[in-house]
C-alpha atoms as a PDB file:
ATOM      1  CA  UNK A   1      -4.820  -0.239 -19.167  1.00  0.00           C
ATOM      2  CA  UNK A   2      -3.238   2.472 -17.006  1.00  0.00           C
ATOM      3  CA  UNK A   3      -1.499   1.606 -13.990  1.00  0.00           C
ATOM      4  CA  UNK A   4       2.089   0.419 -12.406  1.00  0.00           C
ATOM      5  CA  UNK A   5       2.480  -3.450 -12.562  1.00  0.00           C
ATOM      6  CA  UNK A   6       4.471  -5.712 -10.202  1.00  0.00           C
ATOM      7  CA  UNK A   7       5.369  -9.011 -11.371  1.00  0.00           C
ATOM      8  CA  UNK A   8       5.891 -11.529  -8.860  1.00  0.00           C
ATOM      9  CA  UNK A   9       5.964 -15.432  -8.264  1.00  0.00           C
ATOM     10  CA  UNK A  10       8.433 -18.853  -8.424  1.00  0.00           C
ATOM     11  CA  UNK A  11      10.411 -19.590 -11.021  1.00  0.00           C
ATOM     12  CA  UNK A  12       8.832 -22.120 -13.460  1.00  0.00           C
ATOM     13  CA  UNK A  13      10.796 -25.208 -14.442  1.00  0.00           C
ATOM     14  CA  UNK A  14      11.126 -27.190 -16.941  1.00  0.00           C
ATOM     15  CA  UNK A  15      10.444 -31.243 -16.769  1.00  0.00           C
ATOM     16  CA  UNK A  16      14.381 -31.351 -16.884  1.00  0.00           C
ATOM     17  CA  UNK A  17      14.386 -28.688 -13.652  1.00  0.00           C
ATOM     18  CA  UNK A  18      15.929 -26.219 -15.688  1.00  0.00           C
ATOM     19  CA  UNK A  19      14.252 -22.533 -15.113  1.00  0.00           C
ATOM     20  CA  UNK A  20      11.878 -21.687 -18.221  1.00  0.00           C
ATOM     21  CA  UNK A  21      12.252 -17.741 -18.854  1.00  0.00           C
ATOM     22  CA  UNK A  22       8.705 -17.212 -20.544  1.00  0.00           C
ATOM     23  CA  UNK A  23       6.547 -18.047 -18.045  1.00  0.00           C
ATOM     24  CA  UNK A  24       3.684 -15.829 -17.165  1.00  0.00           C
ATOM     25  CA  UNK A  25       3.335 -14.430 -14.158  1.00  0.00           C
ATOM     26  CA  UNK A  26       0.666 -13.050 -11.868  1.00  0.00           C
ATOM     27  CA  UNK A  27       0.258  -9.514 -11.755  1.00  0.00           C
ATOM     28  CA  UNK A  28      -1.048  -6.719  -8.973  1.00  0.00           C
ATOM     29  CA  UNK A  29      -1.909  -3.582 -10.019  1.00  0.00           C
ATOM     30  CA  UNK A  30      -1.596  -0.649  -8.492  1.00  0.00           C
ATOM     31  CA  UNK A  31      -3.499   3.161  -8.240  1.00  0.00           C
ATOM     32  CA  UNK A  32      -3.187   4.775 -11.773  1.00  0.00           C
ATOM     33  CA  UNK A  33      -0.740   7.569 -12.125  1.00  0.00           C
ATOM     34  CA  UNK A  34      -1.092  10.430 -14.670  1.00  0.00           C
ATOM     35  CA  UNK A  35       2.797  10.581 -15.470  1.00  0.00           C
ATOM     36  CA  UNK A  36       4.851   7.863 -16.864  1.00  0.00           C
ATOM     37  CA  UNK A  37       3.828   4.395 -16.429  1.00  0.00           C
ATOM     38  CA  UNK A  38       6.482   2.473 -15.220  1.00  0.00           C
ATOM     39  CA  UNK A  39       6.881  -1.577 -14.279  1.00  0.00           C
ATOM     40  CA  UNK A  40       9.162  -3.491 -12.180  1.00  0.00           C
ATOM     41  CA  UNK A  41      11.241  -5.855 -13.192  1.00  0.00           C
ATOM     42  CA  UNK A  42      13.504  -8.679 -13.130  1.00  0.00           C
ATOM     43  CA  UNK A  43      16.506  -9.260 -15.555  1.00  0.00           C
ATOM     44  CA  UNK A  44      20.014 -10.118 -15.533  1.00  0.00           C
ATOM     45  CA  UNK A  45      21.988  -7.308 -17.049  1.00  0.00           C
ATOM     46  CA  UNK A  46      23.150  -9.195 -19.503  1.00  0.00           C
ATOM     47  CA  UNK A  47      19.752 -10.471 -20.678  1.00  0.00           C
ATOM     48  CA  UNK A  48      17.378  -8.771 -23.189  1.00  0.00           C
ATOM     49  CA  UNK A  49      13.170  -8.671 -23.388  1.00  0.00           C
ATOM     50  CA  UNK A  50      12.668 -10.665 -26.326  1.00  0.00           C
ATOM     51  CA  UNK A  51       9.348  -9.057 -26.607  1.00  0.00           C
ATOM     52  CA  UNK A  52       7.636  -5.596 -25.473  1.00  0.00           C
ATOM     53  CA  UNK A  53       6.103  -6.505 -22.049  1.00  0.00           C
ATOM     54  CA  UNK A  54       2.225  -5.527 -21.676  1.00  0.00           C
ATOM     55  CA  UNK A  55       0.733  -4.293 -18.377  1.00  0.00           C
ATOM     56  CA  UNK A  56      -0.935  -7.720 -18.687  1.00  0.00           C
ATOM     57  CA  UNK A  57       2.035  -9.916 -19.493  1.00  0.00           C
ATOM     58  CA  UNK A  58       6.059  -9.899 -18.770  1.00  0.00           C
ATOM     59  CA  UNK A  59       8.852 -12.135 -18.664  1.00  0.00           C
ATOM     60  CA  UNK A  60      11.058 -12.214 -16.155  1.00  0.00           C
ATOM     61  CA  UNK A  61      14.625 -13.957 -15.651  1.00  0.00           C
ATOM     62  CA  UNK A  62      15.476 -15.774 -12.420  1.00  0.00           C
ATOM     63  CA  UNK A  63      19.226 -15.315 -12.398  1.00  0.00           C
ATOM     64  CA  UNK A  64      22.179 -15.398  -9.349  1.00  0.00           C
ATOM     65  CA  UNK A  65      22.821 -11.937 -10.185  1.00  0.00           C
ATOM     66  CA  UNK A  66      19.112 -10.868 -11.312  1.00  0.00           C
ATOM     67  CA  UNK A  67      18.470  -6.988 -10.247  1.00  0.00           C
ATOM     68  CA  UNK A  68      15.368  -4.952 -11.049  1.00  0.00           C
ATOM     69  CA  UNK A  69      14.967  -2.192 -13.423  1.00  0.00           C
ATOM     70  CA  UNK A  70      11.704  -0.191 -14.426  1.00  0.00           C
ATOM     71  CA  UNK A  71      10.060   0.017 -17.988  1.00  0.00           C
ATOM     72  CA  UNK A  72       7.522   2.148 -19.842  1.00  0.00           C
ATOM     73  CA  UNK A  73       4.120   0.771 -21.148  1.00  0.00           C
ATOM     74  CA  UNK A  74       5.456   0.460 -24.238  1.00  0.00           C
ATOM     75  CA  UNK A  75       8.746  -1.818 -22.927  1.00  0.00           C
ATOM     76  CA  UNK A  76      11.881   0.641 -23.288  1.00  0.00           C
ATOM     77  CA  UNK A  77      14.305   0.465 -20.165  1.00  0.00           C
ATOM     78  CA  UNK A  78      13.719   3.316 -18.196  1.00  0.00           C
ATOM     79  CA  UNK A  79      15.794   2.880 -15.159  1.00  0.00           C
ATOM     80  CA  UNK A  80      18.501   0.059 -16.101  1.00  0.00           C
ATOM     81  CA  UNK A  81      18.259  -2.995 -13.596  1.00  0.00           C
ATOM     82  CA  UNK A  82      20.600  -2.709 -10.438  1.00  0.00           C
ATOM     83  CA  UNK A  83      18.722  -2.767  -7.216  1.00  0.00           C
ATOM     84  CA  UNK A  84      17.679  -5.849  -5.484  1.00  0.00           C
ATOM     85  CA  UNK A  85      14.548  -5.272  -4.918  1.00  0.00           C
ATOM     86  CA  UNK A  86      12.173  -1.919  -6.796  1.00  0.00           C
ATOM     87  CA  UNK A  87       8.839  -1.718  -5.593  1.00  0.00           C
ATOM     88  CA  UNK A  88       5.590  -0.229  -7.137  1.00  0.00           C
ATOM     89  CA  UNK A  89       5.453   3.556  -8.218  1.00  0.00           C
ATOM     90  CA  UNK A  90       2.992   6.085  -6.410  1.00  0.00           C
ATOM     91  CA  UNK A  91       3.109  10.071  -6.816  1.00  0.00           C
ATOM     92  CA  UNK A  92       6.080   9.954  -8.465  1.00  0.00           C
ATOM     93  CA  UNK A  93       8.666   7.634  -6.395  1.00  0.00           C
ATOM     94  CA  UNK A  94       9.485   4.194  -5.351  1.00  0.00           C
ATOM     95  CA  UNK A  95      10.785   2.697  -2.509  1.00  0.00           C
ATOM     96  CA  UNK A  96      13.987   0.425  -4.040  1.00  0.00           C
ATOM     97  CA  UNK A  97      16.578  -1.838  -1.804  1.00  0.00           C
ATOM     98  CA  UNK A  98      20.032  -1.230  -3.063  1.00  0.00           C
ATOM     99  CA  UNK A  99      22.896  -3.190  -2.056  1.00  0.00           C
ATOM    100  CA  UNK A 100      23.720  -1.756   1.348  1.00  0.00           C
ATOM    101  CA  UNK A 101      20.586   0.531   1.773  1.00  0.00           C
ATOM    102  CA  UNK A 102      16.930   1.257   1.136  1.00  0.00           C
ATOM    103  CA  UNK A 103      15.855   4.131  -0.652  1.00  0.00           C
ATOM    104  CA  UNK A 104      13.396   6.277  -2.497  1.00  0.00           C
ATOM    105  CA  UNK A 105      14.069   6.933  -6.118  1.00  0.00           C
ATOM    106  CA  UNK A 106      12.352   9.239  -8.662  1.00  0.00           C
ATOM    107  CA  UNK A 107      10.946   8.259 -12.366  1.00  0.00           C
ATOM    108  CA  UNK A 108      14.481   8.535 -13.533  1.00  0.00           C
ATOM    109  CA  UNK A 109      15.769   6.074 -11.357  1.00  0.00           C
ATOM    110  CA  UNK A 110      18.220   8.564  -9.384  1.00  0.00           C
ATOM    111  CA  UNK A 111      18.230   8.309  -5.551  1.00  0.00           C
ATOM    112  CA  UNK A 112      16.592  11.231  -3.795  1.00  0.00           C
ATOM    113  CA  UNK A 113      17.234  10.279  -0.173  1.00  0.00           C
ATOM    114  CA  UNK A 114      18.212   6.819   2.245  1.00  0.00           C
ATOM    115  CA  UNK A 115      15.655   5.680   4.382  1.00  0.00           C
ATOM    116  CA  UNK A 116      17.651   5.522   7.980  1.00  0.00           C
ATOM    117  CA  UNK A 117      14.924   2.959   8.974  1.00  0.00           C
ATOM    118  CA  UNK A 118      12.932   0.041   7.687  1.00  0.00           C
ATOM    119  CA  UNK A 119      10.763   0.115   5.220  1.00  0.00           C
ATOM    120  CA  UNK A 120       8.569  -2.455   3.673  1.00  0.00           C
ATOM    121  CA  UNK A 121       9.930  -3.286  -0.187  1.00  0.00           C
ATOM    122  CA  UNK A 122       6.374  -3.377  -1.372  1.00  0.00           C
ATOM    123  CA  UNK A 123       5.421   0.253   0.220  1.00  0.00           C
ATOM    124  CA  UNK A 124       4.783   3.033  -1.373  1.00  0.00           C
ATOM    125  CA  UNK A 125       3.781   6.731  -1.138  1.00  0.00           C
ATOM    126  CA  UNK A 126       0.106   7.357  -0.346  1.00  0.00           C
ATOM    127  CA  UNK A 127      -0.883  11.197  -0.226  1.00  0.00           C
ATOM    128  CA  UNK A 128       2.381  12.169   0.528  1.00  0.00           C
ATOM    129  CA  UNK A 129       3.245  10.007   3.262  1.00  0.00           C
ATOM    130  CA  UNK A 130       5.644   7.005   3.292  1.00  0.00           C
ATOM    131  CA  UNK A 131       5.128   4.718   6.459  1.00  0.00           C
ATOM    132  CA  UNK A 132       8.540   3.884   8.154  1.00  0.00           C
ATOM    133  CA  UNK A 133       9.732   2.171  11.195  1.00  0.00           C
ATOM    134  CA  UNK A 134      12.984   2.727  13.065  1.00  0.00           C
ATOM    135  CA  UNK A 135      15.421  -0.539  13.112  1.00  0.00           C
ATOM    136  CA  UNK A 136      14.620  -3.143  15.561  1.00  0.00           C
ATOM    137  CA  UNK A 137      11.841  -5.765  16.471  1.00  0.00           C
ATOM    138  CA  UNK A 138      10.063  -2.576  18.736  1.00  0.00           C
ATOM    139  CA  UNK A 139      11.384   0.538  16.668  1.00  0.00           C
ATOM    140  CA  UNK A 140       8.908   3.353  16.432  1.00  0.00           C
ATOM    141  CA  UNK A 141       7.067   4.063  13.294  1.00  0.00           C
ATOM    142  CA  UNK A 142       7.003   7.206  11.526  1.00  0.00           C
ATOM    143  CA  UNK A 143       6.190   8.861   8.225  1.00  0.00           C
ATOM    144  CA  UNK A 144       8.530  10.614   5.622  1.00  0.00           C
ATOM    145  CA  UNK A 145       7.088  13.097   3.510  1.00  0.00           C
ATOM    146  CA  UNK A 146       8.201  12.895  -0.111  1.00  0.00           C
ATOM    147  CA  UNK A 147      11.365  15.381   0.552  1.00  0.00           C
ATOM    148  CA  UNK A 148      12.490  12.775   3.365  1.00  0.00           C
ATOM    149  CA  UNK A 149      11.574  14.407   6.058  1.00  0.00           C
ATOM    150  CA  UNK A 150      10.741  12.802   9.154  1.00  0.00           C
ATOM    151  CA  UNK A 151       6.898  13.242  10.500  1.00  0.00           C
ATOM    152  CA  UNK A 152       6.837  11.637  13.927  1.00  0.00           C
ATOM    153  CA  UNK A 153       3.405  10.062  15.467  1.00  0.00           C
ATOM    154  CA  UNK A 154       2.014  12.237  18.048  1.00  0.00           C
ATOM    155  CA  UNK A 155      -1.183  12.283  19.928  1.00  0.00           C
ATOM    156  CA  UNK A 156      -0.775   9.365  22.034  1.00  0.00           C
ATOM    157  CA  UNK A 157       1.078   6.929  23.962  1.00  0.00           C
ATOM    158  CA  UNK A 158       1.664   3.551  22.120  1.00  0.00           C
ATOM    159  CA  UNK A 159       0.658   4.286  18.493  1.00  0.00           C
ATOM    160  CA  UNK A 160       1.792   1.349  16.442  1.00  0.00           C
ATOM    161  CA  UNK A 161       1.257  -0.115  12.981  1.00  0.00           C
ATOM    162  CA  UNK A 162       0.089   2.941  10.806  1.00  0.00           C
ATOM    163  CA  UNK A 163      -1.858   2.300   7.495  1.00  0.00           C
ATOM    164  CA  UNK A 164      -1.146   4.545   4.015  1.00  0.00           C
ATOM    165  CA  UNK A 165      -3.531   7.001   4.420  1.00  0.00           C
ATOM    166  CA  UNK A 166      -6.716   6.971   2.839  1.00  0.00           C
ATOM    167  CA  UNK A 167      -8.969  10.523   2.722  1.00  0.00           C
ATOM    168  CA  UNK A 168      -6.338  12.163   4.751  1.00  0.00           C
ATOM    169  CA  UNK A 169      -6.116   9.266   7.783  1.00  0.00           C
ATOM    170  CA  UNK A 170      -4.180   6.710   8.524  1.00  0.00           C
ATOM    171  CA  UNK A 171      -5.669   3.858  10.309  1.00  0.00           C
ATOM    172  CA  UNK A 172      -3.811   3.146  13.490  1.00  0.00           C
ATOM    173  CA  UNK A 173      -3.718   0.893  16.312  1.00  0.00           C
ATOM    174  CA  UNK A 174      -3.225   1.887  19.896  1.00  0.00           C
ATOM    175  CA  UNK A 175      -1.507  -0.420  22.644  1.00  0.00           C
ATOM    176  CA  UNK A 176      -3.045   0.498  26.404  1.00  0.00           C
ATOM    177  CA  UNK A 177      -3.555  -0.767  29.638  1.00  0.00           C
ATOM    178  CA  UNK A 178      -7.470  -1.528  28.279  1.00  0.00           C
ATOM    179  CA  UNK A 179      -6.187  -3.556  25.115  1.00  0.00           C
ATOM    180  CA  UNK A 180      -6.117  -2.507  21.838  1.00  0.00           C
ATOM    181  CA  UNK A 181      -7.901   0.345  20.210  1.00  0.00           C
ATOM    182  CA  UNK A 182      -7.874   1.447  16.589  1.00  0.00           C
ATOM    183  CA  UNK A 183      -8.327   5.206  15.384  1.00  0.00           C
ATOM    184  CA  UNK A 184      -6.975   7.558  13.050  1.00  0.00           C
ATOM    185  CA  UNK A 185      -3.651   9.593  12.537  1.00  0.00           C
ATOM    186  CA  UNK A 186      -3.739  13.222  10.214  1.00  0.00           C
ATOM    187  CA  UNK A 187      -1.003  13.935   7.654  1.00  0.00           C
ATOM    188  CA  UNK A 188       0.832  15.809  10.544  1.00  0.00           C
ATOM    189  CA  UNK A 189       0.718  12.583  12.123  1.00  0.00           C
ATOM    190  CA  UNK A 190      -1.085  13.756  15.258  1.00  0.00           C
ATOM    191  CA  UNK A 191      -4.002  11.486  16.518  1.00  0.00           C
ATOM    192  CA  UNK A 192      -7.190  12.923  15.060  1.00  0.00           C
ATOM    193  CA  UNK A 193      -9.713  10.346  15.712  1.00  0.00           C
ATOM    194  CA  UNK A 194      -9.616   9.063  19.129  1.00  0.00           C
ATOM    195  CA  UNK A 195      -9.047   5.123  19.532  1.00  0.00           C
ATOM    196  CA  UNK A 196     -12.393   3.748  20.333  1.00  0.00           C
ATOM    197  CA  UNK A 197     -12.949   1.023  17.967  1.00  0.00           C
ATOM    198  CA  UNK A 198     -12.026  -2.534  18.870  1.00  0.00           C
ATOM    199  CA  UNK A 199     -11.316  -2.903  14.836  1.00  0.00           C
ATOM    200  CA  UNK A 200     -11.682  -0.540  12.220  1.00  0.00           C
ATOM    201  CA  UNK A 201     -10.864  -0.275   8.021  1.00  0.00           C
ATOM    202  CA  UNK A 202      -8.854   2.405   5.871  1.00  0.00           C
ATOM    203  CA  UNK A 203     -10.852   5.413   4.706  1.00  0.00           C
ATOM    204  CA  UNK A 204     -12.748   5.035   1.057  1.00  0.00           C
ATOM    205  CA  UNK A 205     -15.345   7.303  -0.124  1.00  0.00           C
ATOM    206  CA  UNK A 206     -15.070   9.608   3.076  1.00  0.00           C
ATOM    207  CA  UNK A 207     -16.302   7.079   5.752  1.00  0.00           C
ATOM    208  CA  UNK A 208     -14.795   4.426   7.506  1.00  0.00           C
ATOM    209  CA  UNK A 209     -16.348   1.157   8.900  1.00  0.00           C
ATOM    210  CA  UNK A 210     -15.727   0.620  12.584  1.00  0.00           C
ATOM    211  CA  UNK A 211     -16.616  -1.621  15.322  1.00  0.00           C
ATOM    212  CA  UNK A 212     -18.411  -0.901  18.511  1.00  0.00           C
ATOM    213  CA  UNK A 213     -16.364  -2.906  21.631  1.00  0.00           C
ATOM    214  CA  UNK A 214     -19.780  -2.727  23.793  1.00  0.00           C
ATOM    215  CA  UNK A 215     -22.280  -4.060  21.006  1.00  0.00           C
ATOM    216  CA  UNK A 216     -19.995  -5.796  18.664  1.00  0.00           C
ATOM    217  CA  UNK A 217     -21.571  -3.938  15.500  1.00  0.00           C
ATOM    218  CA  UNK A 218     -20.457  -2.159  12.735  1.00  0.00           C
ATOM    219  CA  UNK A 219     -20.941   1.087  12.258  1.00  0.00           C
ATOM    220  CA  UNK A 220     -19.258   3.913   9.684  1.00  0.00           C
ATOM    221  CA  UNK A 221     -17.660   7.640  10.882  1.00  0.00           C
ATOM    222  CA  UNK A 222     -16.639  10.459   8.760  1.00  0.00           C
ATOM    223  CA  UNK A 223     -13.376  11.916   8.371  1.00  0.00           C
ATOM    224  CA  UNK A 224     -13.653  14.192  11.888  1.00  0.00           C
ATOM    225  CA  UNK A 225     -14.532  11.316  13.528  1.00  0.00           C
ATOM    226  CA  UNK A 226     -18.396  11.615  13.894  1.00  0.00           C
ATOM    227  CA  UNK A 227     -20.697   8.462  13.264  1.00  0.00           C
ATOM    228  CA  UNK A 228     -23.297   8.695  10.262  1.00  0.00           C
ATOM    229  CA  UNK A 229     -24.212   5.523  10.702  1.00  0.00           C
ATOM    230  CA  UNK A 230     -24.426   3.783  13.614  1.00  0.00           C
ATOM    231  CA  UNK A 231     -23.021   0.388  14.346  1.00  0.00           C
ATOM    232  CA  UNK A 232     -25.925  -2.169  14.130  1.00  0.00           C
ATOM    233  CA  UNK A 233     -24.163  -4.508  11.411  1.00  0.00           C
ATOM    234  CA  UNK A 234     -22.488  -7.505  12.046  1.00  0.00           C
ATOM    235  CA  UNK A 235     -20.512  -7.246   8.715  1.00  0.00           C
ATOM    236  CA  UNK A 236     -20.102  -4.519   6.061  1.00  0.00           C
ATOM    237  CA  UNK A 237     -17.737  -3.270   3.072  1.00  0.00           C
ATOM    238  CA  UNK A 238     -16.670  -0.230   1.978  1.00  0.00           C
ATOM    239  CA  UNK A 239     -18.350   2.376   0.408  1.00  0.00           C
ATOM    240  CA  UNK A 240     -17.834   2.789  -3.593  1.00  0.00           C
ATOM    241  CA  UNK A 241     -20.295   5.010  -5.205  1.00  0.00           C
ATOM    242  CA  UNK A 242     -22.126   5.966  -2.919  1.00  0.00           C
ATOM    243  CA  UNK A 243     -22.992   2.426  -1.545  1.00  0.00           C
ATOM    244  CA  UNK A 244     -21.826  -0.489   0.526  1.00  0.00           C
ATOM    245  CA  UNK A 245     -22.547  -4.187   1.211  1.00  0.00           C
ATOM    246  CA  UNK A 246     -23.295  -4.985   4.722  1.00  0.00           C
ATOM    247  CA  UNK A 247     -24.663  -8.389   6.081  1.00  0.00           C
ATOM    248  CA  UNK A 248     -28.230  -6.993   5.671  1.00  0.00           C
ATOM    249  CA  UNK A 249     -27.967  -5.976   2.249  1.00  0.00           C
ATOM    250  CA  UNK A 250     -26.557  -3.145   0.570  1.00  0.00           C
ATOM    251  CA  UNK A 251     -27.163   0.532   2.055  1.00  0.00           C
ATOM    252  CA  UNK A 252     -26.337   4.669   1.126  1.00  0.00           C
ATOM    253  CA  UNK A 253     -24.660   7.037   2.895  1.00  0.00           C
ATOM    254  CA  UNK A 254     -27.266   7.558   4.957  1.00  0.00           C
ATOM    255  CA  UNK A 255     -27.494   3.667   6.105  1.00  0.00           C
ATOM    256  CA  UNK A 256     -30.939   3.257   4.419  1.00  0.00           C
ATOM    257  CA  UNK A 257     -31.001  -0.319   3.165  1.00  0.00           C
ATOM    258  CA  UNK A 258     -31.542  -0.050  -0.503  1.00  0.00           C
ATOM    259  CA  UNK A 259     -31.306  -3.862  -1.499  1.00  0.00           C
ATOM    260  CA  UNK A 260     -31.831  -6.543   1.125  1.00  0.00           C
ATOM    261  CA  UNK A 261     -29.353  -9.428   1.431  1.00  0.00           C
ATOM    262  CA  UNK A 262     -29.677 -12.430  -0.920  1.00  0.00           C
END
């Protein structure tokens, strides 16, 4: 099985409370990557994996002093365990809190720039872009590419909460004095597709769902914005294969309903 792995979840205990080190843990996987395979985590320093950990199954130690470190598929320490917190790798780097800072590190392990802002723990690189917001409960968001250099949003007035991009957009909402809109932010971060949706979903397959405010339907657009289908559903999924499960049934590209519901 290809993929990064982050293990997460409470300690187990024992009937006598005292923290049992083989317990299995949950796992989420994440988009395959054609280099090394790496996982997160957990271990005192002083601690060894009594076994080789699969992508399917790991042990973890819940220690005062636990830090995380990355391993290969086939359980060698890659990147010895020292940072508070490592999240998942994508295109090459991870987003890792150290003791005094955030910042992204390479395969090896060795820091390749700070992150001045914050950054979620469990974030990670998505064609290129890194989504990052300045300190404070209002601070601006903005991408870094993946030589740390800032990409600021553009476009619009009130552009909050970007999404990793998906197809070359990033889903984004847009605070104005007629509520909220959602629409879609380029890899220059520049608004691209205008905020016209009362609610709309990340890229996949080329289209994106989206909501008409007036009717209250679904509909999907392509990546310049234009809709291919339009909104008449009042609930659908993403495309995968060329097809996608609305309330009506599944449907193509072309919204022809292929297979009626139930």
């Amino acid at each position: 099985m290809s993929g990064r792995v982050r293990f997460s979840g409470p300690p187990s205990t024992t009937t006598e409370g005292a923290i049992d080190p083989h317990r299995r843990f949950r796992r989420r996987m994440y988009r395959p990557e054609p280099i090394v395979e790496l996982f997160a985590y957990a271990v005192h320093p002083l601690c060894s994996l009594p076994v080789s950990p699969q992508p399917s199954e790991a042990h973890r130690w819940w220690e005062r002093d636990r830090r995380w470190g990355y391993i290969d598929e086939s359980g060698i320490t890659v990147v010895e365990p020292r940072f508070v917190h490592a999240g998942a790798f994508a295109e090459g780097r991870a987003v890792v809190v150290c003791d005094s800072h955030t910042a992204v590190v390479d395969g090896t392990g060795t820091e390749l720039f700070g992150i001045d802002g914050t950054a979620d723990p469990d974030a990670s690189y998505s064609q290129g872009r890194l989504v990052v917001s300045e300190p404070g409960p209002h601070g601006a968001s903005y991408f870094l590419d993946k030589s740390g250099e800032r990409i600021d949003l553009g476009g619009a007035e009130g552009l909050v909460a970007p999404q990793p991009f998906r197809c070359g957009r990033s889903r984004v909402q847009v605070i104005g004095s007629a509520g909220s809109r959602e629409g879609y932010l380029g890899l220059d971060g520049c608004l691209t597709i205008e905020p016209r949706w009362d609610r709309a979903r990340d890229f996949s397959s080329g289209l994106a769902a989206v909501r008409d405010p007036r009717l209250g339907r679904w509909g999907y657009i392509d990546a310049a914005g234009d809709v291919v289908i339009e909104p008449r559903f009042r609930d659908v999924g993403d495309f995968c294969g060329g097809l996608a499960r609305t309330y009506d049934g599944v449907i193509d590209r072309e919204g022809n309903l292929v297979r009626p519901a139930g």
